[in-house]
C-alpha atoms as a PDB file:
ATOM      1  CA  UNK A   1     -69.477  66.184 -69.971  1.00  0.00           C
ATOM      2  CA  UNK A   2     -71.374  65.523 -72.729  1.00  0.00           C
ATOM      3  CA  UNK A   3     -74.950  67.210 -73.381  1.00  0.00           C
ATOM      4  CA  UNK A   4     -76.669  63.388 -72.679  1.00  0.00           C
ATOM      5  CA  UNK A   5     -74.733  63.030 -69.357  1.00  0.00           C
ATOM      6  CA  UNK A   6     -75.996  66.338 -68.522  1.00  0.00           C
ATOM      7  CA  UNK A   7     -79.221  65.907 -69.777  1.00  0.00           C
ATOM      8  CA  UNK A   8     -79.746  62.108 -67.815  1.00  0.00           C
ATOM      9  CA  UNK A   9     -78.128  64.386 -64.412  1.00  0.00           C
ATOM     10  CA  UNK A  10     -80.806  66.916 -64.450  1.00  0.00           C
ATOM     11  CA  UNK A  11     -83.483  64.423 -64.750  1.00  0.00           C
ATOM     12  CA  UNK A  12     -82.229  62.159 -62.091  1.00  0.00           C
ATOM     13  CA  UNK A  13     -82.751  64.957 -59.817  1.00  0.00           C
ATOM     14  CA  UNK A  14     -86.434  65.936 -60.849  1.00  0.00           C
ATOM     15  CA  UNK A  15     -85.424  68.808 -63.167  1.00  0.00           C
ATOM     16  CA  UNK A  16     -85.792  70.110 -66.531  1.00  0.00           C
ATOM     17  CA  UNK A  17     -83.105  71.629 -69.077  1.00  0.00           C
ATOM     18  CA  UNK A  18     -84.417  74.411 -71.876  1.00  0.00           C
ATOM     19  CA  UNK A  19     -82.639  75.407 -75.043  1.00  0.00           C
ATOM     20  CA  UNK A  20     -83.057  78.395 -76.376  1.00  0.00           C
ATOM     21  CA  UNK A  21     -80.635  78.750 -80.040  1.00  0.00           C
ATOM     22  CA  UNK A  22     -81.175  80.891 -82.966  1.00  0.00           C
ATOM     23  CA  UNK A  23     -78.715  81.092 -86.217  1.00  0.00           C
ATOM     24  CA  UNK A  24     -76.528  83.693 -85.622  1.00  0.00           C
ATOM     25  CA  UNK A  25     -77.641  83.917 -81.996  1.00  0.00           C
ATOM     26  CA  UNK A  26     -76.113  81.296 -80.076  1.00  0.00           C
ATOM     27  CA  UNK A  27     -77.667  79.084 -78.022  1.00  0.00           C
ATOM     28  CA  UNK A  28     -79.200  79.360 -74.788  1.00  0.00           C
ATOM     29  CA  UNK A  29     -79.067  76.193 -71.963  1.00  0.00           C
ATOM     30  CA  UNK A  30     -81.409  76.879 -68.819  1.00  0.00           C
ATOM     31  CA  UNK A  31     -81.197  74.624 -66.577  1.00  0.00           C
ATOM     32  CA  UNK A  32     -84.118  73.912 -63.456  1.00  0.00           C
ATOM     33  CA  UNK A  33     -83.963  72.340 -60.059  1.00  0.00           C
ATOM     34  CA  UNK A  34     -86.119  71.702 -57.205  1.00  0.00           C
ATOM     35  CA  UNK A  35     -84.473  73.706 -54.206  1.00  0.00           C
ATOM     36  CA  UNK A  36     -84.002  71.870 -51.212  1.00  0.00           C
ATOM     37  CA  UNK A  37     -85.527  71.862 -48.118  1.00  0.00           C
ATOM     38  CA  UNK A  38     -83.160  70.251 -45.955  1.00  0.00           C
ATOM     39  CA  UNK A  39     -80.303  72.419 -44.033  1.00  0.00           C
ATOM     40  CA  UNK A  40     -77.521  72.850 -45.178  1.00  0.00           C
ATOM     41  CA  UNK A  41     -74.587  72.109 -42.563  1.00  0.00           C
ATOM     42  CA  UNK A  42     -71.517  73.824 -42.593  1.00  0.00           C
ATOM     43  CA  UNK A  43     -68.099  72.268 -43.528  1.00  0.00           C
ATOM     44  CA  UNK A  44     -65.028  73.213 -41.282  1.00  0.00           C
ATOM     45  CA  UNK A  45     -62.700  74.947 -43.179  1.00  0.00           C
ATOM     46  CA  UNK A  46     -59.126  73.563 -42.756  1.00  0.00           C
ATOM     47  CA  UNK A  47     -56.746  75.889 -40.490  1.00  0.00           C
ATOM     48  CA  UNK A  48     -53.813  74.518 -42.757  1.00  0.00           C
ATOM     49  CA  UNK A  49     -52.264  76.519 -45.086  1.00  0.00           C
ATOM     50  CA  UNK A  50     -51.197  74.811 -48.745  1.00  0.00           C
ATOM     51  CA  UNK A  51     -47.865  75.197 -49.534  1.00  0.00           C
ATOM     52  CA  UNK A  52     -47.456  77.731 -52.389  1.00  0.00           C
ATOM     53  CA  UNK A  53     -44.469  77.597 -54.484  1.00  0.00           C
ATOM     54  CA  UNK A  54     -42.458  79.829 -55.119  1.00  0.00           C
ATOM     55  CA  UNK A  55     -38.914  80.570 -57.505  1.00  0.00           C
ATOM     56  CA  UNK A  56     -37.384  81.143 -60.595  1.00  0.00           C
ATOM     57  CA  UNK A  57     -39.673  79.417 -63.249  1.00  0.00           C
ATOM     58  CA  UNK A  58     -38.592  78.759 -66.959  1.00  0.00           C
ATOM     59  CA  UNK A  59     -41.753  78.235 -69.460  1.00  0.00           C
ATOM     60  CA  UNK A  60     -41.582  77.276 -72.619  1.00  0.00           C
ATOM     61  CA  UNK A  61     -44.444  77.106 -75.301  1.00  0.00           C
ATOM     62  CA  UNK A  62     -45.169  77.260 -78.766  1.00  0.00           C
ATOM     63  CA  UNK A  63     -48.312  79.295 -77.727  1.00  0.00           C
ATOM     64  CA  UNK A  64     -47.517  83.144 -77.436  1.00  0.00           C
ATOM     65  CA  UNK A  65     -51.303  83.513 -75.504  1.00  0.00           C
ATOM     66  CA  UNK A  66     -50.546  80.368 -73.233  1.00  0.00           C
ATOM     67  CA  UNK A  67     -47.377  81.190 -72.876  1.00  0.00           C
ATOM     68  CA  UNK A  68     -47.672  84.938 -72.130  1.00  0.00           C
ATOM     69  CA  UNK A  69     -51.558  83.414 -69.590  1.00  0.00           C
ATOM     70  CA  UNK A  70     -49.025  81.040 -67.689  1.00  0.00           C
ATOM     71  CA  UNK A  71     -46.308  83.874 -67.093  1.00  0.00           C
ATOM     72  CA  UNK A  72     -48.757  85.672 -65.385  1.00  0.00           C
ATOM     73  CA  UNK A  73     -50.347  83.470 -63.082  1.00  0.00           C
ATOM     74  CA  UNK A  74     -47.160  82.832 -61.882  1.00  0.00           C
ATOM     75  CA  UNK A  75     -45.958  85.745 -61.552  1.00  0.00           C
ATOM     76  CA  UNK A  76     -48.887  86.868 -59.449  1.00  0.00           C
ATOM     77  CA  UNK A  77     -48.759  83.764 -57.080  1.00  0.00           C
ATOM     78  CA  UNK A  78     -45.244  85.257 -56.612  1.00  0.00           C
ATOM     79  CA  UNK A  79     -42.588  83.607 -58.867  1.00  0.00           C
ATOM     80  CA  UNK A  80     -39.719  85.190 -61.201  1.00  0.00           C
ATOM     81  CA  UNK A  81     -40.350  84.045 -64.891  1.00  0.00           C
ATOM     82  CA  UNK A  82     -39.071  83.457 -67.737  1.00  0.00           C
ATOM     83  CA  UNK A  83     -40.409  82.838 -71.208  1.00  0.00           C
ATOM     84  CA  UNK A  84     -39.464  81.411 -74.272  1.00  0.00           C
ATOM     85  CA  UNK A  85     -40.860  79.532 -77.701  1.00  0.00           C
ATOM     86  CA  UNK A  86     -38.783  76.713 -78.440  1.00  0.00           C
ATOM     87  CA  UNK A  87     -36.869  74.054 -76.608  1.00  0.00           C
ATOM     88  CA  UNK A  88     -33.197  75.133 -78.080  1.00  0.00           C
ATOM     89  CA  UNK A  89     -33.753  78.670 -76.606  1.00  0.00           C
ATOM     90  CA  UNK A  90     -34.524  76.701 -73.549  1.00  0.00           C
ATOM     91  CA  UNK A  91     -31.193  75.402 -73.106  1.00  0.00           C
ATOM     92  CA  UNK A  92     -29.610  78.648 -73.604  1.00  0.00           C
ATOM     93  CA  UNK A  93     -31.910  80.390 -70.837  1.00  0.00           C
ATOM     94  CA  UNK A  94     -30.914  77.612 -68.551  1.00  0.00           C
ATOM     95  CA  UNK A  95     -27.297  77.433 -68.788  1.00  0.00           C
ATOM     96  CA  UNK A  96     -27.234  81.261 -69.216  1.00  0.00           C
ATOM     97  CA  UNK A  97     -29.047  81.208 -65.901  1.00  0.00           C
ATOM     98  CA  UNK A  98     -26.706  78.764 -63.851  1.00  0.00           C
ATOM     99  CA  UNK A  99     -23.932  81.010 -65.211  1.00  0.00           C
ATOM    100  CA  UNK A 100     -25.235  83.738 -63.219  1.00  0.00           C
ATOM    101  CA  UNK A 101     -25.627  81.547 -60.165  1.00  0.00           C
ATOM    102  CA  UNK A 102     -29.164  82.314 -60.337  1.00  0.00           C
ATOM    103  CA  UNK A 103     -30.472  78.993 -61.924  1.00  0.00           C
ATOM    104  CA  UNK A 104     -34.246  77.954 -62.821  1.00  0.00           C
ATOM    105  CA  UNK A 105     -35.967  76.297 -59.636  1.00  0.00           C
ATOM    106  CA  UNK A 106     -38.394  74.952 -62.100  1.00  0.00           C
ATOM    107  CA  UNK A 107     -38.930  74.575 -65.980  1.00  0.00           C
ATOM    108  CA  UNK A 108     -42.285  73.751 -67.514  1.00  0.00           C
ATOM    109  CA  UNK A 109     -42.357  72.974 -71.574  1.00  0.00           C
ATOM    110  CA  UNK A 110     -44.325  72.148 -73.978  1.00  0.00           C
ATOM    111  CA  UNK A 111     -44.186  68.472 -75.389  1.00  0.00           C
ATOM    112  CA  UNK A 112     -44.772  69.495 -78.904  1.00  0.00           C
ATOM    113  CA  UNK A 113     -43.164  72.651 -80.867  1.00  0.00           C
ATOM    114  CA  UNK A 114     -43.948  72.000 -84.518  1.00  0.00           C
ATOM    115  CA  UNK A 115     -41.047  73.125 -86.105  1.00  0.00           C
ATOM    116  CA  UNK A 116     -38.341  73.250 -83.390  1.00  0.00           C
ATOM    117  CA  UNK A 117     -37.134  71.019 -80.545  1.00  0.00           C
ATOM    118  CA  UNK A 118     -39.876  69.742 -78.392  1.00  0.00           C
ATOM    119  CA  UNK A 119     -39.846  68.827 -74.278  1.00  0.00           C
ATOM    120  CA  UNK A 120     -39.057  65.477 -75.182  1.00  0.00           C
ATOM    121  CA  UNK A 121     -35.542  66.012 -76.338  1.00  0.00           C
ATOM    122  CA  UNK A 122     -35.069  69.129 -74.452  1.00  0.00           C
ATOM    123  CA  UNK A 123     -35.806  67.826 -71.179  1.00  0.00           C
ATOM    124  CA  UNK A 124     -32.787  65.244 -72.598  1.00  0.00           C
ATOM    125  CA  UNK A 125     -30.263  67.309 -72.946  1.00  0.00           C
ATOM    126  CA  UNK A 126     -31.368  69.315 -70.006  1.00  0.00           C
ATOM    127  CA  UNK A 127     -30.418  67.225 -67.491  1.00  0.00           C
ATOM    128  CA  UNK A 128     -27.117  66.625 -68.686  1.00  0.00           C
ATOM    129  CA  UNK A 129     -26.612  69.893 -68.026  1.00  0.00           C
ATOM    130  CA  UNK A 130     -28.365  69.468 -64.685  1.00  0.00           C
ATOM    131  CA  UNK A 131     -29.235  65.771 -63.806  1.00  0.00           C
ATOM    132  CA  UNK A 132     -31.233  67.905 -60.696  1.00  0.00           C
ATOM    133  CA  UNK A 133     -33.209  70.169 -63.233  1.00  0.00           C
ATOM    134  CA  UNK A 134     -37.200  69.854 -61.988  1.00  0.00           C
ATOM    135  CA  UNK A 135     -38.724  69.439 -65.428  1.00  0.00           C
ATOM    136  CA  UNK A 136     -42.560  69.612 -66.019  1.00  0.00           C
ATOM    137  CA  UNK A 137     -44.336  68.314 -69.212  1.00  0.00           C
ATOM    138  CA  UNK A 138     -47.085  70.479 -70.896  1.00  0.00           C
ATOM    139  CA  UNK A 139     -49.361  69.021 -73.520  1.00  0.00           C
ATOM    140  CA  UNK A 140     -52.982  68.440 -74.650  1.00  0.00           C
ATOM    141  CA  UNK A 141     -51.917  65.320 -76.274  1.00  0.00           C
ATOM    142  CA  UNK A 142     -53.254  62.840 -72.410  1.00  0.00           C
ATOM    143  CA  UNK A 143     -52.268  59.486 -75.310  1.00  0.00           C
ATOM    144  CA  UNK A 144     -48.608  60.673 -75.744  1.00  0.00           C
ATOM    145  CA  UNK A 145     -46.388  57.988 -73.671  1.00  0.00           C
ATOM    146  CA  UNK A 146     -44.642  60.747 -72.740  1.00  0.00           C
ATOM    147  CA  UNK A 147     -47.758  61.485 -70.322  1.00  0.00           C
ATOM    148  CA  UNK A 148     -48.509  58.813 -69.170  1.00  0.00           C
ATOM    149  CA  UNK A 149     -44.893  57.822 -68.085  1.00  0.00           C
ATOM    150  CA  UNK A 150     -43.499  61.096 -67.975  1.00  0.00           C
ATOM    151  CA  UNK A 151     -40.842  60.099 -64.994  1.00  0.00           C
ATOM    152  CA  UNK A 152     -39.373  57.336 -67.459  1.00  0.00           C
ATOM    153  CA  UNK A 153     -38.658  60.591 -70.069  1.00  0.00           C
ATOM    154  CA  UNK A 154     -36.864  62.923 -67.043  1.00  0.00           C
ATOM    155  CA  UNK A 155     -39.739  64.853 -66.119  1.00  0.00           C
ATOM    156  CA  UNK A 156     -41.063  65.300 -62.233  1.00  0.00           C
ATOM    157  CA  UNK A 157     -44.522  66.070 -63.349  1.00  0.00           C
ATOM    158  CA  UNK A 158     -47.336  66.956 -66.214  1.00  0.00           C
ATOM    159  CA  UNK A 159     -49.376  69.207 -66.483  1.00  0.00           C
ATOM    160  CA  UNK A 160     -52.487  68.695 -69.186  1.00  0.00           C
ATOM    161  CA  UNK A 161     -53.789  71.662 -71.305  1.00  0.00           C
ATOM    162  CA  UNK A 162     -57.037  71.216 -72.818  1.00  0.00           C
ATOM    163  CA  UNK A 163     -57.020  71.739 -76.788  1.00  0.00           C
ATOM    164  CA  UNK A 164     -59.512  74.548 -78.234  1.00  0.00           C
ATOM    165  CA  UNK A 165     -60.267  73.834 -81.706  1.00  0.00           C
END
């Protein structure tokens, strides 16, 4: 959200936003609201359990940090994982992998690898390898048609990475 959506929140609920910012300093939001008097009722908490994935996961990105961040979260929630840079190396992992008879349950790459093959065309020649492969698309690019009609390309999902810049 933007600092005026923010700004026009607070206010709506009787409140009052302070900034504090010096050069060199940063800058300091504080933010005030009236506390409520009413009680507060407890929500139920669902019994159900989500279902947590879990397998042999191919990534690849361009990114070492997001790459090596990713790895790691899914190796925690439980998965086997493998990483690599570029979509040609990709390929290799795969088909080295259903050599073994221990192939990827699930690949996630990057759309865009400046420099080297993309998701795009490696999710192409992917699935003539394995017309079954369970492809995700990665990118901070939400415009890319690729996102927004990322079945028509051969993926089964996207996932969208916000862009630091």
């Amino acid at each position: 959200m933007g600092l005026a959506s923010d700004y026009s929140i607070i206010r709506r609920h009787n409140g009052h936003i302070a900034v504090d910012s010096g050069i060199g300093a940063g800058t300091t939001f504080n933010i005030y609201l009236k506390a409520s008097s009413q009680k507060i009722e407890k929500k139920r908490v669902s019994k159900r359990k989500s279902k947590v994935f879990t397998g042999k996961i191919l990534v690849m990105d361009d990114n070492d940090m997001l790459r090596s961040t990713i790895s790691s979260i899914l190796v925690v929630a439980g998965n086997t994982v493998e990483n690599t840079d570029e979509g040609s190396k990709a390929i290799k992992l795969y088909k080295k992998a259903m050599k073994t008879g221990k192939p990827f349950d699930l690949v996630i790459m990057d759309l865009t690898i400046p420099g080297g093959m993309g998701g795009k065309e490696a999710v192409e020649k992917l699935l003539k390898i394995d017309p079954n492969a369970h492809v995700i698309v990665s990118s901070g690019y939400s415009n890319d048609p690729v996102i927004s009609n990322y079945k028509e390309y051969g993926f089964c999902g996207y996932i969208a990475k916000t862009i630091q810049r």
